[in-house]
C-alpha atoms as a PDB file:
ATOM      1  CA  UNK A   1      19.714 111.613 -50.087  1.00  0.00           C
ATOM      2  CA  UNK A   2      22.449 114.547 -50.433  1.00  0.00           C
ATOM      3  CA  UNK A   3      24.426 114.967 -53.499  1.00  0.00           C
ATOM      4  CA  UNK A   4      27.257 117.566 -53.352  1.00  0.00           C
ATOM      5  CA  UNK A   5      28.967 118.647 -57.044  1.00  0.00           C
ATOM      6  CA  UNK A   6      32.186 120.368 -56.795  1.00  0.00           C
ATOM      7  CA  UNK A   7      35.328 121.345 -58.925  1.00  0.00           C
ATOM      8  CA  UNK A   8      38.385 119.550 -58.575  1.00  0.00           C
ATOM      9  CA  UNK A   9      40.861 122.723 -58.179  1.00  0.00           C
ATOM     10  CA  UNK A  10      42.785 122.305 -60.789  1.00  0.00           C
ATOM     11  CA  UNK A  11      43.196 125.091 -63.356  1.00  0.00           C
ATOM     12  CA  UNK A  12      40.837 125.946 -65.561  1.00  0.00           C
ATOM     13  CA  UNK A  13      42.706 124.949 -68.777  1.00  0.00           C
ATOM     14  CA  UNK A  14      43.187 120.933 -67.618  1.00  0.00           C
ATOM     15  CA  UNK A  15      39.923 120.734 -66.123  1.00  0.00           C
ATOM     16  CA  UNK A  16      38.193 119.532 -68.508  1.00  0.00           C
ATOM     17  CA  UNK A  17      40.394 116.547 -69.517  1.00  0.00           C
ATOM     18  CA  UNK A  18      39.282 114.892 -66.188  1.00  0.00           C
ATOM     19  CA  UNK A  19      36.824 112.536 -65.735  1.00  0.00           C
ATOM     20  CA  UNK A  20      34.084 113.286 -63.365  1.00  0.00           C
ATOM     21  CA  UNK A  21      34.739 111.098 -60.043  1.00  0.00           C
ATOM     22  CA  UNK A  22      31.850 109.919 -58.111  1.00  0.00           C
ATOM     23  CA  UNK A  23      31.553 108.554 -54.704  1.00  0.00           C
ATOM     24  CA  UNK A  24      29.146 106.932 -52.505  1.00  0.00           C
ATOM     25  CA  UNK A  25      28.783 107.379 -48.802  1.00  0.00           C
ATOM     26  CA  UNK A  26      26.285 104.544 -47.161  1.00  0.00           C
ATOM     27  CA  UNK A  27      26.466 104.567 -43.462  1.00  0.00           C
ATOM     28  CA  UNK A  28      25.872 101.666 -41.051  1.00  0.00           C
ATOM     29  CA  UNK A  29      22.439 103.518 -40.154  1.00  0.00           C
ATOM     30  CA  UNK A  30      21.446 102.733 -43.499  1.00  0.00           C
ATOM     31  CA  UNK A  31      21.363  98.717 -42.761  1.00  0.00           C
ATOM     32  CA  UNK A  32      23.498  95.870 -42.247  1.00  0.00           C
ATOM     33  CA  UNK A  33      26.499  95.451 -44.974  1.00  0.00           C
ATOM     34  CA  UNK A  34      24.103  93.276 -47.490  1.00  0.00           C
ATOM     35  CA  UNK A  35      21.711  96.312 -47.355  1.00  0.00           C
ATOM     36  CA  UNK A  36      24.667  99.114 -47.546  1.00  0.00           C
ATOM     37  CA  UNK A  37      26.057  97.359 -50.692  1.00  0.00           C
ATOM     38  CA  UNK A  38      22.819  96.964 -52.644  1.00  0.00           C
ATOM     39  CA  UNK A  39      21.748 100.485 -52.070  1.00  0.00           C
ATOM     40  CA  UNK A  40      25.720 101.355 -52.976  1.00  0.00           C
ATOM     41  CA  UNK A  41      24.914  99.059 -55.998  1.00  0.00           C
ATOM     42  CA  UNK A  42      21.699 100.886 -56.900  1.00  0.00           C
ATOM     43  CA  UNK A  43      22.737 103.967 -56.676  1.00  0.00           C
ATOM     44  CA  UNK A  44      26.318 103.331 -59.013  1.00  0.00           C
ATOM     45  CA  UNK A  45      23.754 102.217 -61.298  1.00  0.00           C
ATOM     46  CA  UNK A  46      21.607 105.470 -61.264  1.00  0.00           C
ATOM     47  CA  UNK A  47      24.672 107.385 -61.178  1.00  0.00           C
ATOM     48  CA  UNK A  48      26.167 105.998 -64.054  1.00  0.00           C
ATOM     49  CA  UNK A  49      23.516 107.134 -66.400  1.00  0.00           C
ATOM     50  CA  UNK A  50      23.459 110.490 -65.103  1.00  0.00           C
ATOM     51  CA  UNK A  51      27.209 111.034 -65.585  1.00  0.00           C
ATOM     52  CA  UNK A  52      26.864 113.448 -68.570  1.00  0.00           C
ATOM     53  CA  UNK A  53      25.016 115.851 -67.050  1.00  0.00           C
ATOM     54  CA  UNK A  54      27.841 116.549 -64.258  1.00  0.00           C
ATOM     55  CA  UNK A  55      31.115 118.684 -66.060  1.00  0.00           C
ATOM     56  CA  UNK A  56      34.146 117.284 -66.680  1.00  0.00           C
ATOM     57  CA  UNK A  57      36.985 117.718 -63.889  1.00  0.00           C
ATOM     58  CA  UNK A  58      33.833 117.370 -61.349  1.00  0.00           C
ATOM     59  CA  UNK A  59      33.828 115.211 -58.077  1.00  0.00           C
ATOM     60  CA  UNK A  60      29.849 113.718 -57.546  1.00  0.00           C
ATOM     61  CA  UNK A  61      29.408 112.585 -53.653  1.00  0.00           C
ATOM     62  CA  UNK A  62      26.238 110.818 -52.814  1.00  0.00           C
ATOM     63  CA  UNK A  63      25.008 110.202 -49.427  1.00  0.00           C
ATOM     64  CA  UNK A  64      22.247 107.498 -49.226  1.00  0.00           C
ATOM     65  CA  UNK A  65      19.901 108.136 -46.108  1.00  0.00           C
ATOM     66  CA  UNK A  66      18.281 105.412 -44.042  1.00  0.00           C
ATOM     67  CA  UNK A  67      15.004 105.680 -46.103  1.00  0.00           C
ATOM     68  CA  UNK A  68      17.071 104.553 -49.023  1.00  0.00           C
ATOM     69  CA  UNK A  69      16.841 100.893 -48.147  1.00  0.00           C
ATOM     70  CA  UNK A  70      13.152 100.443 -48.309  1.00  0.00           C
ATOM     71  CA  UNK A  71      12.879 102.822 -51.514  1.00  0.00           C
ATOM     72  CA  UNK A  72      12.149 101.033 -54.863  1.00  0.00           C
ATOM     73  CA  UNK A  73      14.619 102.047 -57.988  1.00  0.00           C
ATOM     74  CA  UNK A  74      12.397 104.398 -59.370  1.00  0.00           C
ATOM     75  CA  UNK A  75      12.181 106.413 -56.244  1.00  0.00           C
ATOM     76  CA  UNK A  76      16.002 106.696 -55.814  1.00  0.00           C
ATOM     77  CA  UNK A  77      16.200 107.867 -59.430  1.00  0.00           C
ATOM     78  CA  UNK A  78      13.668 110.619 -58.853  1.00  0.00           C
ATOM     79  CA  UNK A  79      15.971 111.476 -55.727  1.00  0.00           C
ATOM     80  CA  UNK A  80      18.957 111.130 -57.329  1.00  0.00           C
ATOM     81  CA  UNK A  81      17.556 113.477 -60.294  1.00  0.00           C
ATOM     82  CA  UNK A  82      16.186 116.502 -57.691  1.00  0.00           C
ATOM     83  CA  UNK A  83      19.170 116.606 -55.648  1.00  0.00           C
ATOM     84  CA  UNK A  84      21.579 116.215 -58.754  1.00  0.00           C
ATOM     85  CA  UNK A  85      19.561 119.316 -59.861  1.00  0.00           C
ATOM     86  CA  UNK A  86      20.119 121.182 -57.193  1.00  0.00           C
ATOM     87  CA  UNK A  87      23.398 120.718 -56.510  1.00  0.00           C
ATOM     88  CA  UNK A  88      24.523 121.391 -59.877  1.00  0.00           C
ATOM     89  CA  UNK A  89      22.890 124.907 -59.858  1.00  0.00           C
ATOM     90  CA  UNK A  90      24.393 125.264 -56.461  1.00  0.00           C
ATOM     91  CA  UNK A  91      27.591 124.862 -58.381  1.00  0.00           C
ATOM     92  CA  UNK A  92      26.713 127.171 -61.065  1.00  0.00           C
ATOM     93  CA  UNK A  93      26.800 130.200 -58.793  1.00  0.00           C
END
């Protein structure tokens, strides 16, 4: 899985009065489109608890990765939670 965190551009006085945006990217090399939409559906899921940790006026992009078919839910959160990690002190420099 890759997560990228970045700021939305606007100026620094509005930013924070947007929402964070999230979006999902879940190729065809992930599975057929009944696999792509669960793991799509998993991951929203994950995501959406994890929302408050990302800054307001922030754009969250998740890529799922092949492996992310077979994994169970607790193993995409743990995923989820190291990549969200790093990205967001990626962000912070």
């Amino acid at each position: 899985m890759t997560v990228v965190v970045t700021p939305r551009g606007q100026d620094e006085t509005s930013a924070d009065t947007h929402p964070v945006r999230v979006g999902f990217v879940v190729s065809k090399a992930v599975g057929n489109s009944v696999v792509r939409s669960r793991v799509q559906r998993r991951l929203r899921h994950l995501a959406a608890a994890r929302l408050p940790q990302i800054p307001a006026g922030h754009d969250l992009v998740v890529r799922a990765h092949p492996a992310a078919a077979g994994a169970e839910s607790d193993q995409l959160g743990r995923d989820l939670d190291r990549c969200l990690d790093r990205a967001l002190r990626r962000e912070r420099r």
